[in-house]
PDB file of N, CA and C in Angstrom:
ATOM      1  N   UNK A   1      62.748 -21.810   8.364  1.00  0.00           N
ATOM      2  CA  UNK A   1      63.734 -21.361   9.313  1.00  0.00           C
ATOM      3  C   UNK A   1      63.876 -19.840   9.168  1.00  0.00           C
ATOM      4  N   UNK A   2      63.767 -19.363  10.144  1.00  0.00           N
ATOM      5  CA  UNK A   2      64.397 -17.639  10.562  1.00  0.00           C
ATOM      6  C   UNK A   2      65.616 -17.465  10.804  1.00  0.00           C
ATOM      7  N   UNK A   3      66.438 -16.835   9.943  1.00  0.00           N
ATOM      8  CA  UNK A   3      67.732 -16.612  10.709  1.00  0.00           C
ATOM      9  C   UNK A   3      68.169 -15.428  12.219  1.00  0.00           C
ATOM     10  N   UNK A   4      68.625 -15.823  13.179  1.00  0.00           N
ATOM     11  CA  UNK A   4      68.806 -14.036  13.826  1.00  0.00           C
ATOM     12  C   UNK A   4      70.045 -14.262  13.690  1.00  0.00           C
ATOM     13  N   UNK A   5      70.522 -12.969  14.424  1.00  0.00           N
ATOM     14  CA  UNK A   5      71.616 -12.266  14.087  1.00  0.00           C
ATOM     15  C   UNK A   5      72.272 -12.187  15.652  1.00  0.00           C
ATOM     16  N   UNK A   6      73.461 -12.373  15.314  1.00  0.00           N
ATOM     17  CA  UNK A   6      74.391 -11.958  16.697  1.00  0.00           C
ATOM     18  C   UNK A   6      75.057 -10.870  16.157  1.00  0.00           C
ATOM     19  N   UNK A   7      75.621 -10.145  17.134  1.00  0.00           N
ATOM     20  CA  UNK A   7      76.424  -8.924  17.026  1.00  0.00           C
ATOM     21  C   UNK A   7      77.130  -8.257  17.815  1.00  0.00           C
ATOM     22  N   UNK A   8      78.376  -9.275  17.733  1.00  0.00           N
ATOM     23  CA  UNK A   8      79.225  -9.216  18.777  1.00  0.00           C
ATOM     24  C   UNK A   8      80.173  -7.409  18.862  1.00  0.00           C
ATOM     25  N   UNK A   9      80.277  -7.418  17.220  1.00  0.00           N
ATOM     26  CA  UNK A   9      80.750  -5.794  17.312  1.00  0.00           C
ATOM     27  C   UNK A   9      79.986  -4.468  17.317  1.00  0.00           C
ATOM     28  N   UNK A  10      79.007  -5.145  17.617  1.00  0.00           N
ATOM     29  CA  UNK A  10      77.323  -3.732  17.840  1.00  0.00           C
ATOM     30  C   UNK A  10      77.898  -2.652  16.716  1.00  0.00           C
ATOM     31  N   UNK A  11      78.235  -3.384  15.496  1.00  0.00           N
ATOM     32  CA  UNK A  11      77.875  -2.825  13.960  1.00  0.00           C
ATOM     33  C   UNK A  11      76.875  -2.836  13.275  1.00  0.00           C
ATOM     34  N   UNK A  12      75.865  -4.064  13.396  1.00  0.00           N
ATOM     35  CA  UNK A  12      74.496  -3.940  13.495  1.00  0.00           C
ATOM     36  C   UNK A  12      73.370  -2.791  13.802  1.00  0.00           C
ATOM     37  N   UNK A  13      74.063  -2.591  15.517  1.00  0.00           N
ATOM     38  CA  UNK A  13      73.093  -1.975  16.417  1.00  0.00           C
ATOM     39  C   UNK A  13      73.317  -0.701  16.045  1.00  0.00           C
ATOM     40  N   UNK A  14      74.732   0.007  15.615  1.00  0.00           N
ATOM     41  CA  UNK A  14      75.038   0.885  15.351  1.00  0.00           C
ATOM     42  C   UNK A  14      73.897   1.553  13.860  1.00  0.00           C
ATOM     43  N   UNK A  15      74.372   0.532  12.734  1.00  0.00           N
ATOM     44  CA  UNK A  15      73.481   0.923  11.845  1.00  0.00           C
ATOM     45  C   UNK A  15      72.269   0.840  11.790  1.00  0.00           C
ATOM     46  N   UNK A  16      71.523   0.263  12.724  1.00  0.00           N
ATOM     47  CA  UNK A  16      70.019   0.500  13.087  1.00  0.00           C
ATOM     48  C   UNK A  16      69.658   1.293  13.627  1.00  0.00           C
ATOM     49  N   UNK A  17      70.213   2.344  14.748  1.00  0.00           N
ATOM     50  CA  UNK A  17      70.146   3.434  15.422  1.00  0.00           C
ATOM     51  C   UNK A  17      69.887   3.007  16.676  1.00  0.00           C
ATOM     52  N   UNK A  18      70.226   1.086  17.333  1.00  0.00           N
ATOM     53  CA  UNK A  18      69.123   1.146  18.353  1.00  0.00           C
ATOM     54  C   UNK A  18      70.386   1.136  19.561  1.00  0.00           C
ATOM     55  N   UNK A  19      71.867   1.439  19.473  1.00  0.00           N
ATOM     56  CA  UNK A  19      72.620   1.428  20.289  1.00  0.00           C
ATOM     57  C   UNK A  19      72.980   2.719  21.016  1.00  0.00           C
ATOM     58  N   UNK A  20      72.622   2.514  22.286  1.00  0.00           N
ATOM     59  CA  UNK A  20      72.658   3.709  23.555  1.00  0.00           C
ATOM     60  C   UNK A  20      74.155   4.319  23.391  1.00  0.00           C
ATOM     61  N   UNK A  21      74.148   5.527  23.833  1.00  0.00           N
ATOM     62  CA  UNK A  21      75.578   6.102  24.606  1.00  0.00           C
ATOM     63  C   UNK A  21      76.387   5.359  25.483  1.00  0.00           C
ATOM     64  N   UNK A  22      75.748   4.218  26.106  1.00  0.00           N
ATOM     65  CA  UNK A  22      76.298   3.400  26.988  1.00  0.00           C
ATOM     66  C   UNK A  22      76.776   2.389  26.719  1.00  0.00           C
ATOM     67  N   UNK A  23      76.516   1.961  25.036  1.00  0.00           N
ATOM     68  CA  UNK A  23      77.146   1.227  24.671  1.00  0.00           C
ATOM     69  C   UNK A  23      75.845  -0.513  24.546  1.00  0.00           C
ATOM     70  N   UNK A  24      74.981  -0.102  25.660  1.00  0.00           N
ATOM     71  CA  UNK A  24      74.140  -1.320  25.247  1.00  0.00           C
ATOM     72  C   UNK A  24      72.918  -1.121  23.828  1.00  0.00           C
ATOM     73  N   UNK A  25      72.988  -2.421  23.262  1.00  0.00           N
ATOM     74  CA  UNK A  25      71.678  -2.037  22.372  1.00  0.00           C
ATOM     75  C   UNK A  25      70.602  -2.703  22.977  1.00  0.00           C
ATOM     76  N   UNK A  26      69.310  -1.880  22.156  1.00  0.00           N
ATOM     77  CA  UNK A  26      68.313  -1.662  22.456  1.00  0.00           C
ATOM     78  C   UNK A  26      67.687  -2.911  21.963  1.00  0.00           C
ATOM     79  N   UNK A  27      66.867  -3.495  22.960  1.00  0.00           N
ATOM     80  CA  UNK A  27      66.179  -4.930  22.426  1.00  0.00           C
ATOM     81  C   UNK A  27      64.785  -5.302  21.932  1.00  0.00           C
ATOM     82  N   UNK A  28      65.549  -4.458  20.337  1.00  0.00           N
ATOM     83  CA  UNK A  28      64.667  -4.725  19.534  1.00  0.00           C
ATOM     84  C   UNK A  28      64.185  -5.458  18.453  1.00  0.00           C
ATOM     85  N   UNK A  29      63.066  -5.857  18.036  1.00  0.00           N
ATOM     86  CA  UNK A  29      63.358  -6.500  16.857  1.00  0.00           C
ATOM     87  C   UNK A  29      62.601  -6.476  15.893  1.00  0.00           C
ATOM     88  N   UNK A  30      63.364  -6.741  14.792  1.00  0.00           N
ATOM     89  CA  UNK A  30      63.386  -6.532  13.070  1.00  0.00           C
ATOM     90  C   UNK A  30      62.863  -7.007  12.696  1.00  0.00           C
ATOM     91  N   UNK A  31      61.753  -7.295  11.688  1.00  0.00           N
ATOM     92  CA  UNK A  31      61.473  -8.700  10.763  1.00  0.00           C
ATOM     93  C   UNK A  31      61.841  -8.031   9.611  1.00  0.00           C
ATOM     94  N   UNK A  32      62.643  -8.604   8.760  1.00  0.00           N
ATOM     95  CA  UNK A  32      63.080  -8.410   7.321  1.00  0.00           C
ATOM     96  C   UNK A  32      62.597  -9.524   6.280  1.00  0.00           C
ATOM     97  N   UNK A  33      62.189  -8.594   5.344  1.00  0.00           N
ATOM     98  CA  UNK A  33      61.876  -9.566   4.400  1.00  0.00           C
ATOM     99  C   UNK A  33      62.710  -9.973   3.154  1.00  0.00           C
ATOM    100  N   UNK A  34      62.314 -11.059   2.675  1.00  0.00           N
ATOM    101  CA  UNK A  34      63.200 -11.898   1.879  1.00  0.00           C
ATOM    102  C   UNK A  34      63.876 -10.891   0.934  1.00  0.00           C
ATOM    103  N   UNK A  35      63.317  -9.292   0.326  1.00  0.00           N
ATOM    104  CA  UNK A  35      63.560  -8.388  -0.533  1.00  0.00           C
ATOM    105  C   UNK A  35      64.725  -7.535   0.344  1.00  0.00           C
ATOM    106  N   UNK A  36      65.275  -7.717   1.725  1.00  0.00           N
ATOM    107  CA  UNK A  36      65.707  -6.817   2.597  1.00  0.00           C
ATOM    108  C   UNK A  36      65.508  -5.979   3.218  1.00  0.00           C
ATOM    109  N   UNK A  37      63.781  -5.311   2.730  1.00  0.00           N
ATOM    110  CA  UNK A  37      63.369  -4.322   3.395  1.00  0.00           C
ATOM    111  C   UNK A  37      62.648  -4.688   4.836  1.00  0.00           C
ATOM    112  N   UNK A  38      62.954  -3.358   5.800  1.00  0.00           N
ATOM    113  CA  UNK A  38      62.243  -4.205   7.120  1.00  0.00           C
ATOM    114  C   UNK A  38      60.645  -4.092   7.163  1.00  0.00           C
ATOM    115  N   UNK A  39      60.126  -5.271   7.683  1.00  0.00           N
ATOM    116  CA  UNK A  39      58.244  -5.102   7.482  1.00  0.00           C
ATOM    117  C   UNK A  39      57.973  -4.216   8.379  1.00  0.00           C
ATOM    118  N   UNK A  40      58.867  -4.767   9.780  1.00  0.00           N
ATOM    119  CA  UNK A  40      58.232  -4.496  11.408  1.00  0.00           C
ATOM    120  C   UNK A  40      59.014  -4.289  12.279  1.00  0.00           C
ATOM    121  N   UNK A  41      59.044  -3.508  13.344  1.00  0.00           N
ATOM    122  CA  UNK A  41      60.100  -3.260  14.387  1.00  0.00           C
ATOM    123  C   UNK A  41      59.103  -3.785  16.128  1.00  0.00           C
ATOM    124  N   UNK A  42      59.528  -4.029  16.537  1.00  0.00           N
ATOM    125  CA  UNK A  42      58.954  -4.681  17.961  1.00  0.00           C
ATOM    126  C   UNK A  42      59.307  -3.747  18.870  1.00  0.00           C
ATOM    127  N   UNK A  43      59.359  -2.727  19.180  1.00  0.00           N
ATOM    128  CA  UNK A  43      60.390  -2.189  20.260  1.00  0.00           C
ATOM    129  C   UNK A  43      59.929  -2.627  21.901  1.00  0.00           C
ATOM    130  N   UNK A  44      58.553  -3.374  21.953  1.00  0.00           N
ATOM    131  CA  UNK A  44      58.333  -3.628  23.220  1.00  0.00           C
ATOM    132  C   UNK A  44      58.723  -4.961  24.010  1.00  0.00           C
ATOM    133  N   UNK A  45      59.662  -5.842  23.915  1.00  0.00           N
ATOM    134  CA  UNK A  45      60.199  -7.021  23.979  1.00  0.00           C
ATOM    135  C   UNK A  45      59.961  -7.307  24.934  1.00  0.00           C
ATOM    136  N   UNK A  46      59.448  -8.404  25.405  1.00  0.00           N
ATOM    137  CA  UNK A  46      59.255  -9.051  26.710  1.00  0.00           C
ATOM    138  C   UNK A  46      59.844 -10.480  27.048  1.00  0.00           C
ATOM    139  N   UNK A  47      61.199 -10.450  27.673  1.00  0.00           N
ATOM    140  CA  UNK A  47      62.028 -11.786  27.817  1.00  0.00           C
ATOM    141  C   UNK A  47      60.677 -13.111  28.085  1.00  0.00           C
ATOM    142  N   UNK A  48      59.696 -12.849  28.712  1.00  0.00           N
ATOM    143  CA  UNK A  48      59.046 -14.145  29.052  1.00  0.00           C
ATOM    144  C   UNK A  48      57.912 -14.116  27.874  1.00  0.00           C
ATOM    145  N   UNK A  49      57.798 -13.700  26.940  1.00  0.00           N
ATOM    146  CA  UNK A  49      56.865 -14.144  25.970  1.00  0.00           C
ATOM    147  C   UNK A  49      57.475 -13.773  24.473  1.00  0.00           C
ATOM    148  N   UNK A  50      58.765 -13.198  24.626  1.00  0.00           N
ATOM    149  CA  UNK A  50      59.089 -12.675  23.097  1.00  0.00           C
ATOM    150  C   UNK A  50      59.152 -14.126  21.652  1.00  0.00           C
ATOM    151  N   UNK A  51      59.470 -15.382  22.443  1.00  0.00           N
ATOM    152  CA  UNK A  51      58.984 -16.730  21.509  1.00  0.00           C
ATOM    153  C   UNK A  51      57.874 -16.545  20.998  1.00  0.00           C
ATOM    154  N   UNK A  52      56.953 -16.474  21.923  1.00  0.00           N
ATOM    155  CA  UNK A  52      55.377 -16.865  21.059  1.00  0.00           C
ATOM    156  C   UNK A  52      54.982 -15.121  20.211  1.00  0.00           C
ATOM    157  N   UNK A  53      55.819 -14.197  20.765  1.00  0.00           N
ATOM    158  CA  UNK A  53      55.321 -12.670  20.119  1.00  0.00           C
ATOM    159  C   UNK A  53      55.782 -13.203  18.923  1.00  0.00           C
ATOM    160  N   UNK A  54      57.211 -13.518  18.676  1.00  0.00           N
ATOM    161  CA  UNK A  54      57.563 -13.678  17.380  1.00  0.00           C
ATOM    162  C   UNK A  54      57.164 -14.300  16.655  1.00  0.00           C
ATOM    163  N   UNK A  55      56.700 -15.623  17.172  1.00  0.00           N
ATOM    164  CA  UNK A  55      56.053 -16.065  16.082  1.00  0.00           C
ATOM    165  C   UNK A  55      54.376 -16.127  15.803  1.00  0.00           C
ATOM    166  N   UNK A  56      54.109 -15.468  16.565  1.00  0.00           N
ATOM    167  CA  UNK A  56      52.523 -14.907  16.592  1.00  0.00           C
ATOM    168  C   UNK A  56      52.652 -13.603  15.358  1.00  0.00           C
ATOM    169  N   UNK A  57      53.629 -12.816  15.352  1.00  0.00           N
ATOM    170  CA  UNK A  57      53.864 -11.334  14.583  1.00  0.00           C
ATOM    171  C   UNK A  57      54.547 -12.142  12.944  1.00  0.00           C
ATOM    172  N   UNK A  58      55.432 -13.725  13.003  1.00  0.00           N
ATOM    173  CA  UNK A  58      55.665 -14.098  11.721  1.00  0.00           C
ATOM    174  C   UNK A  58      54.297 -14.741  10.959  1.00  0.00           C
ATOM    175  N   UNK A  59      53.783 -14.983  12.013  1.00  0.00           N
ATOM    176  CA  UNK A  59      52.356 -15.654  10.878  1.00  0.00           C
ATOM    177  C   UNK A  59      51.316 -14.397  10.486  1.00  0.00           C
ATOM    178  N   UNK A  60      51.198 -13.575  11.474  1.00  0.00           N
ATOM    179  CA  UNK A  60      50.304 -12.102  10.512  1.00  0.00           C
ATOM    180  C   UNK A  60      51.238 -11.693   9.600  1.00  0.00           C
ATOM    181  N   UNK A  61      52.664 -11.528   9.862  1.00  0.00           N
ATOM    182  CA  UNK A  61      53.285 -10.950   8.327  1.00  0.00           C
ATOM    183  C   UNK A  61      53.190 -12.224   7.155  1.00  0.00           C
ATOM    184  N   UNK A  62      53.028 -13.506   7.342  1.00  0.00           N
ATOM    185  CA  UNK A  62      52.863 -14.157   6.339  1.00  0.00           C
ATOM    186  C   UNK A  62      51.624 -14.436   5.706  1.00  0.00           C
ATOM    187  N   UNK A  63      50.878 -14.156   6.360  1.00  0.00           N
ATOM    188  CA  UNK A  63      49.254 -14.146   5.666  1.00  0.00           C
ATOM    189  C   UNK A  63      49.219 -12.454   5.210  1.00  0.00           C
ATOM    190  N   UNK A  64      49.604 -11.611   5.721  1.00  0.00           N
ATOM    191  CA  UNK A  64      49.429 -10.159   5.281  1.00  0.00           C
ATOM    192  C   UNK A  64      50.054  -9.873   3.876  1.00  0.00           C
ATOM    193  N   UNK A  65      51.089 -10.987   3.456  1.00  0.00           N
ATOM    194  CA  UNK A  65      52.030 -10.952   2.573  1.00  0.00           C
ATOM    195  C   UNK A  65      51.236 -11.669   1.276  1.00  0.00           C
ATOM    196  N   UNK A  66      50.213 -12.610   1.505  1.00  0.00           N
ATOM    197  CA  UNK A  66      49.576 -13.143   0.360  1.00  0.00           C
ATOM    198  C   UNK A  66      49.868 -14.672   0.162  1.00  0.00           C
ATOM    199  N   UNK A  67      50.923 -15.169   0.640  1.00  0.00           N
ATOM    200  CA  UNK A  67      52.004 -16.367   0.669  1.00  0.00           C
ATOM    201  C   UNK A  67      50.717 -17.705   1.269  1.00  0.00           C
TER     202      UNK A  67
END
């Protein structure tokens, strides 16, 4: 299981840098690893394929990882 994250008070978005002047954040995404550090950032998100990106991008970080 992957956890995500909601962030209803864009305190998140804030400390990631990915929240606009306008108040929306930027739809991006993180993979963090079990140590907390981030592996990967996605910044190109695509609502009709971001399922299979993600988990197409979790299985190269898990074979890249040695696991």
């Amino acid at each position: 299981m992957y956890p995500i994250l909601s962030d209803p008070t864009k305190e998140t978005a804030r400390a990631y840098g990915v929240l606009s002047p306008g108040g929306f954040a930027s739809r991006w995404t993180f993979y963090i690893g079990a140590d907390g550090r981030i592996l990967d950032i996605d910044k190109k998100v695509s609502a009709s394929s971001h399922g299979r990106d993600v988990v197409a991008r979790l299985k190269e970080l898990v074979r890249g990882s040695g696991f």
